[in-house]
PDB file of N, CA and C in Angstrom:
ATOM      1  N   UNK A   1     -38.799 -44.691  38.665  1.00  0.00           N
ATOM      2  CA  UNK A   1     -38.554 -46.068  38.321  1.00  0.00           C
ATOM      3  C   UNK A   1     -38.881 -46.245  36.836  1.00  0.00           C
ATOM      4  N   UNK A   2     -38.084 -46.742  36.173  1.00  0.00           N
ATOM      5  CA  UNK A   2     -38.320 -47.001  34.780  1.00  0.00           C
ATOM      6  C   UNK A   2     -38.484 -48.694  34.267  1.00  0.00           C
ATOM      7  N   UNK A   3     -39.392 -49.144  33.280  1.00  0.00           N
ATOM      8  CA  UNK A   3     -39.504 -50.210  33.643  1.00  0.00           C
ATOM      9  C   UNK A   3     -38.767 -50.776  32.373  1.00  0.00           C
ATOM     10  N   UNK A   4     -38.236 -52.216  32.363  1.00  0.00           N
ATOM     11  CA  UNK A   4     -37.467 -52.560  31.159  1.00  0.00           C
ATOM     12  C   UNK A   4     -38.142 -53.838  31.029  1.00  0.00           C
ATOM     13  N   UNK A   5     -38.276 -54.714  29.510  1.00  0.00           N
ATOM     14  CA  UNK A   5     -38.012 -55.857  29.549  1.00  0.00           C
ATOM     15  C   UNK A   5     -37.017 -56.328  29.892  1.00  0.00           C
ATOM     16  N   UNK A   6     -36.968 -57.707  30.559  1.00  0.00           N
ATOM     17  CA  UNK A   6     -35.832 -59.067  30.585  1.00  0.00           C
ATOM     18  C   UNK A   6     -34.753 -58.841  29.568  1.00  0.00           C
ATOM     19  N   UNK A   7     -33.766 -58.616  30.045  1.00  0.00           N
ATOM     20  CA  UNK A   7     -32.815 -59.168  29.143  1.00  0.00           C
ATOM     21  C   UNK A   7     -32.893 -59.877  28.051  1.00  0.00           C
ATOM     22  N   UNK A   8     -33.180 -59.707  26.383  1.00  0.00           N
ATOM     23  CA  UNK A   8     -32.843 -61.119  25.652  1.00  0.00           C
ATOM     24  C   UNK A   8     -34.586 -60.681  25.161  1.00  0.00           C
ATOM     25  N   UNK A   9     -35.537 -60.414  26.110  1.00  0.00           N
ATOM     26  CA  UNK A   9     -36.619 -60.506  25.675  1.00  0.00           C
ATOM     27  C   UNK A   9     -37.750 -59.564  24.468  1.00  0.00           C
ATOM     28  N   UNK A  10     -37.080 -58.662  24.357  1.00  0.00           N
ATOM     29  CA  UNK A  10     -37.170 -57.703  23.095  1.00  0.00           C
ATOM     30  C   UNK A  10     -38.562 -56.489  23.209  1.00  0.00           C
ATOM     31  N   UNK A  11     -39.141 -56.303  22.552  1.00  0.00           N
ATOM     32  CA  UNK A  11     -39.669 -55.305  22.431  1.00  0.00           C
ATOM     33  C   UNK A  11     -41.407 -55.670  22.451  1.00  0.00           C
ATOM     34  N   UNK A  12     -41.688 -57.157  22.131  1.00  0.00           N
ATOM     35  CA  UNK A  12     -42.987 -57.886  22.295  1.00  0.00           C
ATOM     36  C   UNK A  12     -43.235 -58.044  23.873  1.00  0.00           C
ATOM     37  N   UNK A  13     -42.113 -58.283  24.630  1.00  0.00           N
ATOM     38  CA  UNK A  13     -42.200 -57.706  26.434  1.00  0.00           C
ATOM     39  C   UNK A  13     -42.871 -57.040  26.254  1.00  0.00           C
ATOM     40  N   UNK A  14     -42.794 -55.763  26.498  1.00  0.00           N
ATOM     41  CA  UNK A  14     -43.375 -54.647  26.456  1.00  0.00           C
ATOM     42  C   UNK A  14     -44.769 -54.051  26.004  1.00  0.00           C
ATOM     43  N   UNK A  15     -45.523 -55.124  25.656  1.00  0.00           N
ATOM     44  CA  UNK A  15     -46.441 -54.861  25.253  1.00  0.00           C
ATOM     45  C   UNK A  15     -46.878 -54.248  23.883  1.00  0.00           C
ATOM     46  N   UNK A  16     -45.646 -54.165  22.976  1.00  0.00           N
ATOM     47  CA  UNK A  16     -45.913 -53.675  22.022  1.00  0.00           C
ATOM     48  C   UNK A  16     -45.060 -54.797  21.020  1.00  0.00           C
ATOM     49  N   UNK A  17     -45.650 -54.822  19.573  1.00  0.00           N
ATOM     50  CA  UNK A  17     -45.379 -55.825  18.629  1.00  0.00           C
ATOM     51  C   UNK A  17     -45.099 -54.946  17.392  1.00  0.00           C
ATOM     52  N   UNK A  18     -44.039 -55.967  16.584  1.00  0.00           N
ATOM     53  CA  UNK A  18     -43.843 -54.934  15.226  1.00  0.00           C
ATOM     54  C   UNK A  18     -43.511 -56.378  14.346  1.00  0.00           C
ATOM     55  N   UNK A  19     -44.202 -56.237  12.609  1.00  0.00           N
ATOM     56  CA  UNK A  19     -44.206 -57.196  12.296  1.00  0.00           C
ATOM     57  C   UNK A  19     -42.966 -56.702  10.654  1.00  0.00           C
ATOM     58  N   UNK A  20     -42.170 -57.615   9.977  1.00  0.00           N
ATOM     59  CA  UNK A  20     -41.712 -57.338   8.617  1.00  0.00           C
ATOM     60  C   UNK A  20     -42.692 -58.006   7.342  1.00  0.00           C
ATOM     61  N   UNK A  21     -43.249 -58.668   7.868  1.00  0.00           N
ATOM     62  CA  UNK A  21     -43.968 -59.388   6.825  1.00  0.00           C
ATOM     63  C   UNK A  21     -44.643 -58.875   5.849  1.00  0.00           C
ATOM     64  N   UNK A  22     -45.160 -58.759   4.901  1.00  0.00           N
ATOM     65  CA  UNK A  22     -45.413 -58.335   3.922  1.00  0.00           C
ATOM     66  C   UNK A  22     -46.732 -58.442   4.368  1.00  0.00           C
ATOM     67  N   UNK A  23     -47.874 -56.970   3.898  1.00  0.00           N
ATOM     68  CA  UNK A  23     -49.431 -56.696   4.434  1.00  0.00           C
ATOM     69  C   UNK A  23     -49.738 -58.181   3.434  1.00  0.00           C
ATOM     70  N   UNK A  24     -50.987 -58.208   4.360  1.00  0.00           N
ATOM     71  CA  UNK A  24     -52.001 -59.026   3.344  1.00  0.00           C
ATOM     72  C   UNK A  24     -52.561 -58.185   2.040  1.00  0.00           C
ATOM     73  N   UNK A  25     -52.436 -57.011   2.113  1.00  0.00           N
ATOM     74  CA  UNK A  25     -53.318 -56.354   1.201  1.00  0.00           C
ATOM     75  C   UNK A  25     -52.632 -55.611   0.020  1.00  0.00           C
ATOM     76  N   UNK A  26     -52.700 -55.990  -1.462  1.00  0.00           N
ATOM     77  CA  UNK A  26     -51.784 -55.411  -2.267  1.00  0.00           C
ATOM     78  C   UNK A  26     -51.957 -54.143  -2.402  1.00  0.00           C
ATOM     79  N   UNK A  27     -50.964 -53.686  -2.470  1.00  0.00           N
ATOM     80  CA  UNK A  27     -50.378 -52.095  -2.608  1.00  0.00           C
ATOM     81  C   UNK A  27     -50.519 -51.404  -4.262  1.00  0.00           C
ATOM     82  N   UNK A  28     -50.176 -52.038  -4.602  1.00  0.00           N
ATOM     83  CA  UNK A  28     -50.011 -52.384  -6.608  1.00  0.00           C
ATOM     84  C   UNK A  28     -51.488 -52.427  -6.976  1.00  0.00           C
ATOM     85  N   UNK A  29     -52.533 -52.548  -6.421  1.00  0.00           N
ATOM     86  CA  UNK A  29     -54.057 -52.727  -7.117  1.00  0.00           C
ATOM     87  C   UNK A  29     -54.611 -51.462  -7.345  1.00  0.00           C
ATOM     88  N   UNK A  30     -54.917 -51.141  -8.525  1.00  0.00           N
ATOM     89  CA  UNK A  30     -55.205 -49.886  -9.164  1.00  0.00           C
ATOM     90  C   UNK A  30     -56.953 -49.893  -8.296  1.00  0.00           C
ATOM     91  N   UNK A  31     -57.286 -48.574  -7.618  1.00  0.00           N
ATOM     92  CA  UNK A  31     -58.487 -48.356  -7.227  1.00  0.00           C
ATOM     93  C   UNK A  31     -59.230 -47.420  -8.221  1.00  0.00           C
ATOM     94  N   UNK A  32     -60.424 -48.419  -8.540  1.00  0.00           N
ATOM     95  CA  UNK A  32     -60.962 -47.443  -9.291  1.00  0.00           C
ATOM     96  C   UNK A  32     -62.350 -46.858  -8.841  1.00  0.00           C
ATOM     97  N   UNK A  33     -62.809 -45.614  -9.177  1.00  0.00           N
ATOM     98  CA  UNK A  33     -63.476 -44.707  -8.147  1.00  0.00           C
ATOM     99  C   UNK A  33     -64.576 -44.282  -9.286  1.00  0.00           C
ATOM    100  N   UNK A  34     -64.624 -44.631 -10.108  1.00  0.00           N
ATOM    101  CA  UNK A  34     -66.145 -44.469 -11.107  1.00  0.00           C
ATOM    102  C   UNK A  34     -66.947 -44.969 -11.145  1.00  0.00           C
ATOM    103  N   UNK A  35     -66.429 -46.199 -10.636  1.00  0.00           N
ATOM    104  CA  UNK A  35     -68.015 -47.582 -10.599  1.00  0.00           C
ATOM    105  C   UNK A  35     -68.751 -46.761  -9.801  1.00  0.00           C
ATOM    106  N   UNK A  36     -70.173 -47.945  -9.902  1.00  0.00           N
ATOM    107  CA  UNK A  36     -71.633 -48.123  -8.988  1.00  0.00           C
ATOM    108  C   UNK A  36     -71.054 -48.839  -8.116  1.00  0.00           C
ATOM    109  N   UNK A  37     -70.970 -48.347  -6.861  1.00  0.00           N
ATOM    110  CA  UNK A  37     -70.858 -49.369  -5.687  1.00  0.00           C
ATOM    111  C   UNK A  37     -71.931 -49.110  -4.637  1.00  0.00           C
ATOM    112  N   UNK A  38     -72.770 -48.899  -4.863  1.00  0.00           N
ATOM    113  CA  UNK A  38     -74.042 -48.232  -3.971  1.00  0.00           C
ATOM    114  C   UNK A  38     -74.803 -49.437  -3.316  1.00  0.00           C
ATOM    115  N   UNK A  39     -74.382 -50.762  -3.883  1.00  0.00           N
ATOM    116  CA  UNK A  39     -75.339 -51.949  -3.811  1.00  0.00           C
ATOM    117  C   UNK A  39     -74.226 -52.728  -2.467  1.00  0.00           C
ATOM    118  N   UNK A  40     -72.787 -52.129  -2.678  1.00  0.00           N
ATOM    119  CA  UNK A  40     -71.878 -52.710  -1.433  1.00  0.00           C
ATOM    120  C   UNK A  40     -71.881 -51.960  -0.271  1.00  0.00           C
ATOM    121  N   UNK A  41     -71.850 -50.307  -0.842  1.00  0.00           N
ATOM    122  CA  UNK A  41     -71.239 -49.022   0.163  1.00  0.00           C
ATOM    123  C   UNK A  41     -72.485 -48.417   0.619  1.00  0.00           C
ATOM    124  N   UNK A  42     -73.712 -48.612   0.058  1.00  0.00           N
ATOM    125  CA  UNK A  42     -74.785 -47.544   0.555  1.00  0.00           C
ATOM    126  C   UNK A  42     -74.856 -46.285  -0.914  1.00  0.00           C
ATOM    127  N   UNK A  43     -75.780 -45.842  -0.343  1.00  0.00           N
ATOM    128  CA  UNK A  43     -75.700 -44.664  -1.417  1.00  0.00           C
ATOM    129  C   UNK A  43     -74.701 -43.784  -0.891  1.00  0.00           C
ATOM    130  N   UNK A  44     -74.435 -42.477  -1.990  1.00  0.00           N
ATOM    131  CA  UNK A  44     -73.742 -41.435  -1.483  1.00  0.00           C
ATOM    132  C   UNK A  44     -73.741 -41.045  -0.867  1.00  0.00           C
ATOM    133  N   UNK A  45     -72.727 -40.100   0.233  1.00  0.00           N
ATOM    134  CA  UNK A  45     -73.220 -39.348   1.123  1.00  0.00           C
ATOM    135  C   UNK A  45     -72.940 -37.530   0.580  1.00  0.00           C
ATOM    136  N   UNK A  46     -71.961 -37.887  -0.274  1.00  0.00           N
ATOM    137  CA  UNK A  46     -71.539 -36.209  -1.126  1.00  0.00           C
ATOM    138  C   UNK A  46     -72.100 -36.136  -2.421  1.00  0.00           C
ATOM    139  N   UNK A  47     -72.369 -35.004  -3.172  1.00  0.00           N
ATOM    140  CA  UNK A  47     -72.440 -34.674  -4.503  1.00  0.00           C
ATOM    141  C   UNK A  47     -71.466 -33.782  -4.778  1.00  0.00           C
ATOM    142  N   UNK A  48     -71.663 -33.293  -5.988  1.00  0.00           N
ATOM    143  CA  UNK A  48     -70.553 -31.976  -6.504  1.00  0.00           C
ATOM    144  C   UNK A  48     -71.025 -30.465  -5.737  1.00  0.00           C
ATOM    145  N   UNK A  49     -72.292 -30.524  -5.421  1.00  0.00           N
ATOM    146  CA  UNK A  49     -73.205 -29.360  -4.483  1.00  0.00           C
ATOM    147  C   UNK A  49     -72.248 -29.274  -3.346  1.00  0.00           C
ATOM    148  N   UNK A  50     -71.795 -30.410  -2.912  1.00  0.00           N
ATOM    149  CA  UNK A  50     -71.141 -30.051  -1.110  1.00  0.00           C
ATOM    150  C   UNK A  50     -69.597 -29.500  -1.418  1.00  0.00           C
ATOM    151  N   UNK A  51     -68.991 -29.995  -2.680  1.00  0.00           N
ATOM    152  CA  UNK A  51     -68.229 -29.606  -3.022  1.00  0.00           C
ATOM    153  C   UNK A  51     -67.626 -28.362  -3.448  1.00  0.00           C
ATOM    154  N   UNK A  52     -68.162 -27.667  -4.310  1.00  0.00           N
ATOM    155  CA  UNK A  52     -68.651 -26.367  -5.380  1.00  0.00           C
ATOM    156  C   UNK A  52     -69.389 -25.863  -3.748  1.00  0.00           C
ATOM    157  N   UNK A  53     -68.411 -24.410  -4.061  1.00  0.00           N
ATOM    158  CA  UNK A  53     -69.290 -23.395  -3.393  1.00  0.00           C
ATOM    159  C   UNK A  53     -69.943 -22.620  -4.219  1.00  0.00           C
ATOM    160  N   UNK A  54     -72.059 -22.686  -3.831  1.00  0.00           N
ATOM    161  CA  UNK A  54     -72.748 -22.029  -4.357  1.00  0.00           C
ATOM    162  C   UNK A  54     -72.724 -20.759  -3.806  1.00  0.00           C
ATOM    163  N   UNK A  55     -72.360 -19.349  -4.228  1.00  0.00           N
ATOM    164  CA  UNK A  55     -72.642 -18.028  -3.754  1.00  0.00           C
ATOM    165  C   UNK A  55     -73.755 -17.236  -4.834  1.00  0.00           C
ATOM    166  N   UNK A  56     -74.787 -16.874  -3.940  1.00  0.00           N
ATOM    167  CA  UNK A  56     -75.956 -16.176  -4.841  1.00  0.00           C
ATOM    168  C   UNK A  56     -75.335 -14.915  -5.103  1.00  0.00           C
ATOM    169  N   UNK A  57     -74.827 -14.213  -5.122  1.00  0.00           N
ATOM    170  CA  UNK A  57     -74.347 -12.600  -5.503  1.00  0.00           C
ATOM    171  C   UNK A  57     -72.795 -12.933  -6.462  1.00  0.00           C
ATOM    172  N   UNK A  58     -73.172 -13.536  -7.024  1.00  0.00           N
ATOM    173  CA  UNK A  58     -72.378 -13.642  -8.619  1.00  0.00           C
ATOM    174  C   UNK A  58     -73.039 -12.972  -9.671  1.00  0.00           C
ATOM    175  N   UNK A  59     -72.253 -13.081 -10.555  1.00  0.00           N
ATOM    176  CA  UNK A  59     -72.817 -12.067 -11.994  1.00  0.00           C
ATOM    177  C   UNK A  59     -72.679 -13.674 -12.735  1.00  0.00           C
ATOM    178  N   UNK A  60     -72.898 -12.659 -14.106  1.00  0.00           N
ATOM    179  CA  UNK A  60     -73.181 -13.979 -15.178  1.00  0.00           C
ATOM    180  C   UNK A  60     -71.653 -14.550 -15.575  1.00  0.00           C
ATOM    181  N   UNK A  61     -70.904 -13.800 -15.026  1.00  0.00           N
ATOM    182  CA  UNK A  61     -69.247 -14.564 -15.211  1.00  0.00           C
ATOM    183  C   UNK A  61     -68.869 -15.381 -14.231  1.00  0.00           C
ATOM    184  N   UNK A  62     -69.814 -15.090 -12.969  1.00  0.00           N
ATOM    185  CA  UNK A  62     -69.422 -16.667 -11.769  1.00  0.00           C
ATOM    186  C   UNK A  62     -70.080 -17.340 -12.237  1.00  0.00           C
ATOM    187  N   UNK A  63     -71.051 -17.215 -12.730  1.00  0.00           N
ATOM    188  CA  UNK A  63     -72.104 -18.474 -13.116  1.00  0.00           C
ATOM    189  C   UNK A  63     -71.843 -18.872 -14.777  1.00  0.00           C
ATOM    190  N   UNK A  64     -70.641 -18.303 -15.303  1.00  0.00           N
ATOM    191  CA  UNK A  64     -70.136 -19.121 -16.203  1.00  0.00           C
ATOM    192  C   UNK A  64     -68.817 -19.703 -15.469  1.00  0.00           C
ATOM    193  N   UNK A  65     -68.252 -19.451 -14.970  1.00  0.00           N
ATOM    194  CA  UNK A  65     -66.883 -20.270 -14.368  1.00  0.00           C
ATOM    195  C   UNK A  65     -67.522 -21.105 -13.113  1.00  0.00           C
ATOM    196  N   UNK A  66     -68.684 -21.254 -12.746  1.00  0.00           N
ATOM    197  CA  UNK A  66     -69.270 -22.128 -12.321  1.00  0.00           C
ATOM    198  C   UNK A  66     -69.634 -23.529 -12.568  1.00  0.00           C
ATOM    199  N   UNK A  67     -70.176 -22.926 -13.812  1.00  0.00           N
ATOM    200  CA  UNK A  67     -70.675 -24.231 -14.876  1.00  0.00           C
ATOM    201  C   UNK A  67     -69.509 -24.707 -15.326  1.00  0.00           C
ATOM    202  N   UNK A  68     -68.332 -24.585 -15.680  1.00  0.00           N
ATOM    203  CA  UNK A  68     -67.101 -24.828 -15.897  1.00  0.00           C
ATOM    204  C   UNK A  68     -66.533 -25.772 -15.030  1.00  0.00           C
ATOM    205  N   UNK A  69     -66.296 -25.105 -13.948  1.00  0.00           N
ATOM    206  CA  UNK A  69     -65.973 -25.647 -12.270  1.00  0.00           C
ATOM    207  C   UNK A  69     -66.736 -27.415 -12.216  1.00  0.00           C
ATOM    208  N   UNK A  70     -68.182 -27.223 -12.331  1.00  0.00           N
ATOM    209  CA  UNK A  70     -68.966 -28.326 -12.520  1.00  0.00           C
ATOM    210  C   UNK A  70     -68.751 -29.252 -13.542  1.00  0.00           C
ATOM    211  N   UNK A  71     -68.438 -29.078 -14.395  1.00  0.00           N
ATOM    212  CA  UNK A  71     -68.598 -29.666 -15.582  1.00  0.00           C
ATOM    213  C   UNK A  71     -66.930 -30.784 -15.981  1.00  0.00           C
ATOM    214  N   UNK A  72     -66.096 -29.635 -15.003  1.00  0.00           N
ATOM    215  CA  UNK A  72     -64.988 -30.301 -15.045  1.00  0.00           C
ATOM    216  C   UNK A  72     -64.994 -31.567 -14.056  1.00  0.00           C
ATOM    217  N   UNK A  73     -65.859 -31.464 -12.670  1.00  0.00           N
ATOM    218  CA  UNK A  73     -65.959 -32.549 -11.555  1.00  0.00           C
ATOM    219  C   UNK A  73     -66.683 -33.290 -12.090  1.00  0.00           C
ATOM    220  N   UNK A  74     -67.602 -33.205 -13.265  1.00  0.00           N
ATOM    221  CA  UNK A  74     -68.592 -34.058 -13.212  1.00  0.00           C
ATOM    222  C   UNK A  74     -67.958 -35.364 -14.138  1.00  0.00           C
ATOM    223  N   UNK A  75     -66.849 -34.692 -14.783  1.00  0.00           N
ATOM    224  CA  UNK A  75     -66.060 -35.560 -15.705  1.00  0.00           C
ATOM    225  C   UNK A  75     -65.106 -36.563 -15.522  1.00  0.00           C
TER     226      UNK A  75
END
């Protein structure tokens, strides 16, 4: 048995809704991600540490393309 809306009655029958209207929320608003928002969001939960994989058995050339690696996220 398959079940249909009413004739005429569309697709909100069914228990499901679809809207054209334009979001409430602009699309066009540039987000910017440098501020302090710690006083709205909480503190951090990541640093560049969780990011950056630390491996101890590097030479002094991982741990210069390290500092590199870092220096570029931190920017």
């Amino acid at each position: 048995m398959r079940l249909r809306p009413p004739s005429g009655a569309g697709m909100a029958a069914c228990g499901t809704s679809s809207s054209r209207r334009p979001s409430p929320v602009d699309e066009d608003v540039d987000l910017v991600v440098d501020g302090d928002d710690s006083a709205t969001y909480g503190p951090s939960q990541y640093s560049e540490q969780d990011v950056i994989v630390m491996s101890a058995d590097g030479g002094p050339h991982e741990d210069k393309e390290r500092e590199a690696l870092r220096e570029a996220v931190i920017r």
